[in-house]
N, C-alpha and C. Protein backbone atom coordinates (compact mmCIF):
# COMPACT_ATOMS: atom_id res chain seq x y z
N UNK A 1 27.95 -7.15 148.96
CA UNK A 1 27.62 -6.70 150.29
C UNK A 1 27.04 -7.89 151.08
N UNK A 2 27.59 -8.28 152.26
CA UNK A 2 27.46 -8.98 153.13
C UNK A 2 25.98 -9.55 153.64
N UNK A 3 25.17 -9.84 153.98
CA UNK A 3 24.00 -9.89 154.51
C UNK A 3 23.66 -9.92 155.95
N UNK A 4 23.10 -8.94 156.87
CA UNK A 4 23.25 -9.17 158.12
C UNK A 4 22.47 -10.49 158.87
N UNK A 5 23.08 -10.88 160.10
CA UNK A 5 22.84 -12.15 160.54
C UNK A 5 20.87 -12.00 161.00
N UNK A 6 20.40 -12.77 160.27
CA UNK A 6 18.86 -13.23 160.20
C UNK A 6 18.86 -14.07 161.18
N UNK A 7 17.51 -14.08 162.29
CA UNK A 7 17.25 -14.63 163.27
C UNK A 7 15.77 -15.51 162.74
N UNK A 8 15.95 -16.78 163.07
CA UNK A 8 14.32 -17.31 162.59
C UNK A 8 14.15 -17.90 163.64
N UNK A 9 12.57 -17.48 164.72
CA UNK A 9 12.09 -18.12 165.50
C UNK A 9 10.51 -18.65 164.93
N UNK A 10 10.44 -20.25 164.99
CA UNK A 10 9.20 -21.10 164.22
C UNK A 10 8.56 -20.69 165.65
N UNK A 11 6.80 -20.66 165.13
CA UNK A 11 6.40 -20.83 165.70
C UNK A 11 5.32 -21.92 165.39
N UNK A 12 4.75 -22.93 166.76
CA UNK A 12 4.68 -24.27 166.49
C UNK A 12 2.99 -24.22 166.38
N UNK A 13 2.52 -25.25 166.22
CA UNK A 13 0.58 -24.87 166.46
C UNK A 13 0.27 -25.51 167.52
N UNK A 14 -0.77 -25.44 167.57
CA UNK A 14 -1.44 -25.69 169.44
C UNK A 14 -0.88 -27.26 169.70
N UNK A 15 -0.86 -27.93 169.11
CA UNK A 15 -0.88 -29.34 169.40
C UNK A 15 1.10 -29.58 169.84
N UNK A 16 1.59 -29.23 168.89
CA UNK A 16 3.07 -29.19 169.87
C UNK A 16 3.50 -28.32 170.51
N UNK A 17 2.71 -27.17 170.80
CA UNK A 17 3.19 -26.12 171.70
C UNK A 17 2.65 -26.93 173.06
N UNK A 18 1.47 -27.62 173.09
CA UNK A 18 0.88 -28.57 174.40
C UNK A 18 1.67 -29.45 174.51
N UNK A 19 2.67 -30.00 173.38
CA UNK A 19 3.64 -31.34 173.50
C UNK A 19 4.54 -30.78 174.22
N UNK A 20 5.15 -29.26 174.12
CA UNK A 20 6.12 -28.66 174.93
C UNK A 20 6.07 -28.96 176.02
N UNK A 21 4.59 -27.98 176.64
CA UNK A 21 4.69 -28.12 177.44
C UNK A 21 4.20 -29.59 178.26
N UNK A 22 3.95 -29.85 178.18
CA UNK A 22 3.82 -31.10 178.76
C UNK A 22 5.21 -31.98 179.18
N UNK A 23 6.28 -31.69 178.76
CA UNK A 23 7.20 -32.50 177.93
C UNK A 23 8.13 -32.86 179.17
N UNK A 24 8.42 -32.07 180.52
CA UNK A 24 8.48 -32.69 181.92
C UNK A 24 7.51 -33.92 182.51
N UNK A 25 6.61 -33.35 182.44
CA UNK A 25 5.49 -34.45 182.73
C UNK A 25 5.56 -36.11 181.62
N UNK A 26 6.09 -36.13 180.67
CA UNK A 26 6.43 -36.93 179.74
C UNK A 26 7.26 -37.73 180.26
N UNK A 27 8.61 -37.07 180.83
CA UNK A 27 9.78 -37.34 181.31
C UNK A 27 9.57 -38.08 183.25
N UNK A 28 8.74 -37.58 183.34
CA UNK A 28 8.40 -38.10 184.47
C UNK A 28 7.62 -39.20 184.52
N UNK A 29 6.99 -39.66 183.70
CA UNK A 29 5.57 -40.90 183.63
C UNK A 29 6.80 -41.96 182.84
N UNK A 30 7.98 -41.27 182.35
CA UNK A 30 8.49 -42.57 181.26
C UNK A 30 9.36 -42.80 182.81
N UNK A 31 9.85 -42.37 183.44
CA UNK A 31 10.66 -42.72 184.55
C UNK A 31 10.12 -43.45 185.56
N UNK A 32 8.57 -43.11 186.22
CA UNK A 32 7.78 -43.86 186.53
C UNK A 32 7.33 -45.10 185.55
N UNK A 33 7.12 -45.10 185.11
CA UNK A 33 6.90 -46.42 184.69
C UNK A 33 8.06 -47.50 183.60
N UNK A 34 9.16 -46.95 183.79
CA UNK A 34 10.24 -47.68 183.66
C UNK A 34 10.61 -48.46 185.14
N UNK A 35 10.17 -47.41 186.33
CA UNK A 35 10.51 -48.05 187.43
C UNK A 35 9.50 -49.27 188.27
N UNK A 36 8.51 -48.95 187.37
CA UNK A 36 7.27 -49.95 187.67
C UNK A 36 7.79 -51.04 186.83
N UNK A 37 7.94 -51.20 185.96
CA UNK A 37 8.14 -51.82 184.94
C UNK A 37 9.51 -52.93 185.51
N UNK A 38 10.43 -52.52 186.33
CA UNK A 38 11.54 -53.10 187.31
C UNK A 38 10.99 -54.29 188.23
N UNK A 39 10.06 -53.25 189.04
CA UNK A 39 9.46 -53.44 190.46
C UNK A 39 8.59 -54.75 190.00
N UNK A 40 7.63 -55.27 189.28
CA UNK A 40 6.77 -56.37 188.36
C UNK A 40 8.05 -57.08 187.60
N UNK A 41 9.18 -56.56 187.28
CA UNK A 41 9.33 -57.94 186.63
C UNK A 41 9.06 -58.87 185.37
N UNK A 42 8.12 -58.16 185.00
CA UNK A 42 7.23 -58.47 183.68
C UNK A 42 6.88 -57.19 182.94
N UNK A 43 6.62 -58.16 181.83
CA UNK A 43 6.04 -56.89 180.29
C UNK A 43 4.83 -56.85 180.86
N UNK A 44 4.20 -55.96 181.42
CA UNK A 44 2.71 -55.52 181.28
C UNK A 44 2.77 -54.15 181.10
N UNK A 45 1.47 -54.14 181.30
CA UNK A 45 1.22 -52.48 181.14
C UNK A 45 2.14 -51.26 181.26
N UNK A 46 2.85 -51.70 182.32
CA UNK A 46 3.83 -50.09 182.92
C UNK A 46 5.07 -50.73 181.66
N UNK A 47 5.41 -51.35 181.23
CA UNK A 47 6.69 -52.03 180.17
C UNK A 47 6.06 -51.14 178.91
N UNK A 48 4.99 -51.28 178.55
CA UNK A 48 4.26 -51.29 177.10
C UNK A 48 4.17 -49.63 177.38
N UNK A 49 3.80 -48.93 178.21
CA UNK A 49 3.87 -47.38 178.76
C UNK A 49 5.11 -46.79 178.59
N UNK A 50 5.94 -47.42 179.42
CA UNK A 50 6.81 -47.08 179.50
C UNK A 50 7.72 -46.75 178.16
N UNK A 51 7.59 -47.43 177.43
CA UNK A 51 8.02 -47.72 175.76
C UNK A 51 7.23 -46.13 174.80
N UNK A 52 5.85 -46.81 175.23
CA UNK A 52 5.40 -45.20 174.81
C UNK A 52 5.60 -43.79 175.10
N UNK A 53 6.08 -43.76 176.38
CA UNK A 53 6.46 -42.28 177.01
C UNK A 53 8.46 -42.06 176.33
N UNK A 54 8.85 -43.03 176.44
CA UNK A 54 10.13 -43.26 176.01
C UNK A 54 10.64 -42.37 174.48
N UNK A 55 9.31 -42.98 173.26
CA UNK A 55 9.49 -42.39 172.73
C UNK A 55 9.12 -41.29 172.10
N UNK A 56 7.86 -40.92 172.79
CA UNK A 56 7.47 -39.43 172.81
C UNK A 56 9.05 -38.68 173.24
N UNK A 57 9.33 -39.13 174.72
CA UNK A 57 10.10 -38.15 175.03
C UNK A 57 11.19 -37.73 174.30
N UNK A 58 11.95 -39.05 173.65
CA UNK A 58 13.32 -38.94 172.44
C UNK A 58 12.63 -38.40 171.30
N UNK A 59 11.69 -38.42 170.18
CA UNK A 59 11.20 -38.00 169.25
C UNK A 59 11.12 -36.67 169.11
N UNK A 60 10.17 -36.08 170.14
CA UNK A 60 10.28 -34.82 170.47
C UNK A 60 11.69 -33.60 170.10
N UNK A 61 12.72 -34.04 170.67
CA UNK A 61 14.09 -33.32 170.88
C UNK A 61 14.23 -33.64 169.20
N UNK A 62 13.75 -34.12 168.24
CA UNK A 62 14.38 -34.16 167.31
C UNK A 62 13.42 -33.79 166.50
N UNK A 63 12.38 -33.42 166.54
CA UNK A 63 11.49 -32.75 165.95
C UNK A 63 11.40 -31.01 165.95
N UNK A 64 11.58 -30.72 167.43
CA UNK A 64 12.00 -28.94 167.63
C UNK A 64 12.75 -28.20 167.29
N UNK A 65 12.71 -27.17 166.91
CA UNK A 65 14.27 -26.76 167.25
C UNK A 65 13.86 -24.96 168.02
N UNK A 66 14.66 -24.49 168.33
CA UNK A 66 14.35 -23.01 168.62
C UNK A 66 14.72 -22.03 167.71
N UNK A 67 15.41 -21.72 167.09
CA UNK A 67 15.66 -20.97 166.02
C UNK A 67 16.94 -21.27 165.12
N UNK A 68 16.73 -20.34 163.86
CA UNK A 68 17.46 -20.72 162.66
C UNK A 68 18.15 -19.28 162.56
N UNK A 69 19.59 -19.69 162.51
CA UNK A 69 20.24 -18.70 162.17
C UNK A 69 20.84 -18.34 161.42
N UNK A 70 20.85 -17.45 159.94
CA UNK A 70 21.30 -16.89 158.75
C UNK A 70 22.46 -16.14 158.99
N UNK A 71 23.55 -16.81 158.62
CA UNK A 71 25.06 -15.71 159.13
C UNK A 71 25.41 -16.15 157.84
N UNK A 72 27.10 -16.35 158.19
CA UNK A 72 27.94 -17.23 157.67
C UNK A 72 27.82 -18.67 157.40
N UNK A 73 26.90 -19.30 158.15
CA UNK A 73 26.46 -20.51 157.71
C UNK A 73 25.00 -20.48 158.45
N UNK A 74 24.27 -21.66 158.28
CA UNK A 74 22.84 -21.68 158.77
C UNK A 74 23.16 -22.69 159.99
N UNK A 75 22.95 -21.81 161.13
CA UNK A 75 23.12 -22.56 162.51
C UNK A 75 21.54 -23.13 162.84
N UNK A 76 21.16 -23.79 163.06
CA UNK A 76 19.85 -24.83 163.92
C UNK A 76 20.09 -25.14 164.97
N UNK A 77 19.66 -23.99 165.71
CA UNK A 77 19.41 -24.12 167.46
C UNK A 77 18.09 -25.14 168.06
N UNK A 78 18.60 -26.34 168.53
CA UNK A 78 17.79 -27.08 169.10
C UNK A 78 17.91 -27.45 170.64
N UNK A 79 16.73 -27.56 170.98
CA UNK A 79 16.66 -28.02 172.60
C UNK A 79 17.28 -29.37 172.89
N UNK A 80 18.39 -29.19 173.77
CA UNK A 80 18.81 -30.13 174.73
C UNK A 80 19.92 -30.92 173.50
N UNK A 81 20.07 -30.41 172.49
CA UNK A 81 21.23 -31.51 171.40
C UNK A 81 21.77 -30.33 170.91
N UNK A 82 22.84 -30.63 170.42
CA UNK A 82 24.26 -30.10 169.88
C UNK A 82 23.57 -29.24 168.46
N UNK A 83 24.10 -28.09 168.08
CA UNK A 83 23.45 -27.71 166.64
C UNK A 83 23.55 -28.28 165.58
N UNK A 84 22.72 -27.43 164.95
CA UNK A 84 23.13 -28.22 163.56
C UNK A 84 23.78 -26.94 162.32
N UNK A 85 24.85 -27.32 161.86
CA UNK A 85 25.45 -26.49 161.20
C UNK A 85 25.27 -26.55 159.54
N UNK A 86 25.00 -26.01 159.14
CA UNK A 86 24.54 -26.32 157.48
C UNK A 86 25.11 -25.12 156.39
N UNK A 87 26.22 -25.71 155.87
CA UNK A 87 26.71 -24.76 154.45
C UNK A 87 25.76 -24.21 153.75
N UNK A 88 25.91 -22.88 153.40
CA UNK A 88 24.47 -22.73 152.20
C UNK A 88 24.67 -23.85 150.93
N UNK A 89 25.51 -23.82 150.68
CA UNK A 89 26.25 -24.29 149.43
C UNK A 89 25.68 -25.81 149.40
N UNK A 90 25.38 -26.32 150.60
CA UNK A 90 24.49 -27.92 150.68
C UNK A 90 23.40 -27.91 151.30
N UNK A 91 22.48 -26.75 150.82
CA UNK A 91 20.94 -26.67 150.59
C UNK A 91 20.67 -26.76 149.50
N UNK A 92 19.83 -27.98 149.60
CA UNK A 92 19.20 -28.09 147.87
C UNK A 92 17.58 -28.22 147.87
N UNK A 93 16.74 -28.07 149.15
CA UNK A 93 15.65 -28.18 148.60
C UNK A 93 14.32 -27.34 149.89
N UNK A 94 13.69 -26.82 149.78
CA UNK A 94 12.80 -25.99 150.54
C UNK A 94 11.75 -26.34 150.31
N UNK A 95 10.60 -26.90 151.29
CA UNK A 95 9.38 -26.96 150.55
C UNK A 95 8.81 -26.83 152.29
N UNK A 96 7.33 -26.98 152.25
CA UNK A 96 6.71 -26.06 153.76
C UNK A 96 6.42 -27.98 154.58
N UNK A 97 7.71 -28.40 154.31
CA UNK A 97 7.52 -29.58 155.21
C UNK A 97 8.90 -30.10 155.83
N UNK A 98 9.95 -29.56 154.81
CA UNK A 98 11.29 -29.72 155.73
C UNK A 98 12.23 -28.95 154.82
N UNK A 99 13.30 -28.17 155.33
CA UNK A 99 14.32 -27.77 154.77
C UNK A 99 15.58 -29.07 154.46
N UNK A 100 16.10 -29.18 153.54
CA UNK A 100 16.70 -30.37 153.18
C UNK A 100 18.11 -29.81 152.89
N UNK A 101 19.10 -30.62 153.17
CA UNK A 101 20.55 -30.02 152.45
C UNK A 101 21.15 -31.30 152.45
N UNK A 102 22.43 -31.50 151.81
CA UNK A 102 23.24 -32.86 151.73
C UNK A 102 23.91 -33.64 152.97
N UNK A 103 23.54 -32.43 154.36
CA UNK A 103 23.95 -33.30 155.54
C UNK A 103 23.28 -33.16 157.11
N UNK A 104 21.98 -32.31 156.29
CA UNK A 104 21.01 -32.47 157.59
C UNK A 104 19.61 -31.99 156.84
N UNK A 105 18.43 -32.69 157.63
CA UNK A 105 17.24 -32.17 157.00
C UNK A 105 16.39 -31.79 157.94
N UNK A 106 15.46 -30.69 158.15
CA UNK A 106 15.07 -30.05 159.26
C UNK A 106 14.02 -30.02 159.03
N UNK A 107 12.61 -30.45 159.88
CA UNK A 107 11.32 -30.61 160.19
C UNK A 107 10.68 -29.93 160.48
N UNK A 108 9.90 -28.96 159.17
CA UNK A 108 8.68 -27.88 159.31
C UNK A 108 7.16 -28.58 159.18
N UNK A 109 7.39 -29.98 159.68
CA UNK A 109 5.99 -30.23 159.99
C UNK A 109 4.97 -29.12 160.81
N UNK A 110 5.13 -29.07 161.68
CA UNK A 110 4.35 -28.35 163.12
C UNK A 110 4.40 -26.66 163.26
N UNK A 111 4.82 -26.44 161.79
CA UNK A 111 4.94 -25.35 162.16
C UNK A 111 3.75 -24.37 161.32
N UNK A 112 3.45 -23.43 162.34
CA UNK A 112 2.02 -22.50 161.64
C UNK A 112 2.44 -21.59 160.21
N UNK A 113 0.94 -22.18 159.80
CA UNK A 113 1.22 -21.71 158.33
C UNK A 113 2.03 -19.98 158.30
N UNK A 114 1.50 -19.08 159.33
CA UNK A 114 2.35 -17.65 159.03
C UNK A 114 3.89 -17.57 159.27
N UNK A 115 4.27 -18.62 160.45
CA UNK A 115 5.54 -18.69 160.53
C UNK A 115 5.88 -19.64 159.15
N UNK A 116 5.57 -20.08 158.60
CA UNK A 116 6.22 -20.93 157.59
C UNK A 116 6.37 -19.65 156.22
N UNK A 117 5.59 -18.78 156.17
CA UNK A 117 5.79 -17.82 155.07
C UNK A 117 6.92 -16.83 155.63
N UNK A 118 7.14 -16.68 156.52
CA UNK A 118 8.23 -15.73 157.27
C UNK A 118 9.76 -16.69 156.95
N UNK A 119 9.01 -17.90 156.85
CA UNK A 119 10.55 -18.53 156.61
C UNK A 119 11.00 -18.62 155.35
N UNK A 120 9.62 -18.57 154.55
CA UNK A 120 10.09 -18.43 152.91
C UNK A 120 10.20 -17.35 152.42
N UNK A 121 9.85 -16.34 153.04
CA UNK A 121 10.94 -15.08 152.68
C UNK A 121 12.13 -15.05 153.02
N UNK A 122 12.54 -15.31 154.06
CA UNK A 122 13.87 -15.60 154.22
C UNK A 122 14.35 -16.70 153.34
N UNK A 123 14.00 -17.72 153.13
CA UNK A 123 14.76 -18.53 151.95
C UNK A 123 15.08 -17.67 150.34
N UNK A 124 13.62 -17.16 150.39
CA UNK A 124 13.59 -16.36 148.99
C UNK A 124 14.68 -15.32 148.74
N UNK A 125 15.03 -14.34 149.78
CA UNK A 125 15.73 -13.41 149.90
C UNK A 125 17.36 -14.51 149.67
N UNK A 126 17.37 -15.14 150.77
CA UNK A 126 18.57 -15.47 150.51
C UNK A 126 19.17 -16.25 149.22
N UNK A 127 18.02 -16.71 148.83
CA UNK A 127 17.68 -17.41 146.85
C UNK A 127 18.25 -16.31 145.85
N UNK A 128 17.40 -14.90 146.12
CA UNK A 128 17.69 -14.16 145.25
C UNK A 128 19.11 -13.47 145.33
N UNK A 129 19.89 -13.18 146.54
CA UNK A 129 20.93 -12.83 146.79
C UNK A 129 22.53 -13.83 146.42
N UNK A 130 21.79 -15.22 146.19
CA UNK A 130 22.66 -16.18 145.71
C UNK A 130 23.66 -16.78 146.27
N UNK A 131 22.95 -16.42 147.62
CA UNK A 131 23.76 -17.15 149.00
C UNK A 131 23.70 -19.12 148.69
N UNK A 132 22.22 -19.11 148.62
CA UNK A 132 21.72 -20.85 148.61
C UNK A 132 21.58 -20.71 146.70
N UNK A 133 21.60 -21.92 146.42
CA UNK A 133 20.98 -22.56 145.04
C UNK A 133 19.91 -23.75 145.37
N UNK A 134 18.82 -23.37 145.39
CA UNK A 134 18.27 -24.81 145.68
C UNK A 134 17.93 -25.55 144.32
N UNK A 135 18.02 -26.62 144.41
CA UNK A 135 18.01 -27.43 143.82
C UNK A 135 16.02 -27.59 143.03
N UNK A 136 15.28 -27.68 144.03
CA UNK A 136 14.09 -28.00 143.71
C UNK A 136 13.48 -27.12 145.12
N UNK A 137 12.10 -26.37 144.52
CA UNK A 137 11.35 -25.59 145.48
C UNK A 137 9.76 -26.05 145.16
N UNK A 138 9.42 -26.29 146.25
CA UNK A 138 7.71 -26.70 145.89
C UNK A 138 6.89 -25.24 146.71
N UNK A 139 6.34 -24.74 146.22
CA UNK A 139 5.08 -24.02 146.93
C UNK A 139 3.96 -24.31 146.73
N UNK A 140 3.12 -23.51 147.82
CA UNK A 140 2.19 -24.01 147.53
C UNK A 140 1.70 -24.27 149.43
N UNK A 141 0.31 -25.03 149.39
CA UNK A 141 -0.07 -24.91 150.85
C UNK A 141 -0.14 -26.52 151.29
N UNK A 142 0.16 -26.69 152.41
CA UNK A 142 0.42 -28.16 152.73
C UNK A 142 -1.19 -28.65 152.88
């Protein structure tokens, strides 16, 4: 019997839910001061800023995602980039810091300890149903 399609929305802790939002304002100070950074002519301050807002802003998009989806394959809905598609069959490892498989690995740093047990029931379930084989499972509390 089939398994119906599982929806996983992480939820993040105070410190990147403030990175969210903030994350226009990010985009705006790296643009400003890329354009300062023109206007001078030189590496100073707005160059060395600018570098820093740069990669807050790229880091970010690859740290989030919005939800995980349990179908037919495991879809990874992320902001502003293309998904990520993942065979069960190349998940090999779960632990409460990243989901790992042989061609993408997904970042449960930031995420609150209750949403992280909501996600290991869902791993578990889908463990015991014999959808995934993981390879190696750590529990336990980060």
């Amino acid at each position: 019997m089939p398994l119906p399609e599982i929806t996983y929305k992480p939820k993040y802790n105070g410190s990147m839910r403030f990175a969210l939002l903030l994350y226009p304002a990010w985009i705006g100070l790296f643009l400003y001061f890329i354009y300062e950074w023109f206007v001078t002519r030189s590496f100073s301050p707005q160059g060395f800023l600018a570098i820093v807002f740069g990669l807050m802003v790229v880091s970010l998009l690859f740290r989030v995602f919005k939800e995980i989806r349990f179908g037919d394959e495991i879809v990874v809905k992320r902001f502003l980039l293309p998904d990520i598609k993942i065979d069960y069959k190349d998940v090999t490892e779960f632990n409460r810091v990243d989901l790992k498989s042989k061609n993408a690995n997904i970042s449960l740093l930031m995420i609150t300890s209750g949403s992280l047990d909501e996600l290991e029931t869902i791993i578990n379930r889908l463990n015991s149903a014999r959808k995934i084989k993981l390879v190696k499972v750590q529990r336990g509390k980060r």
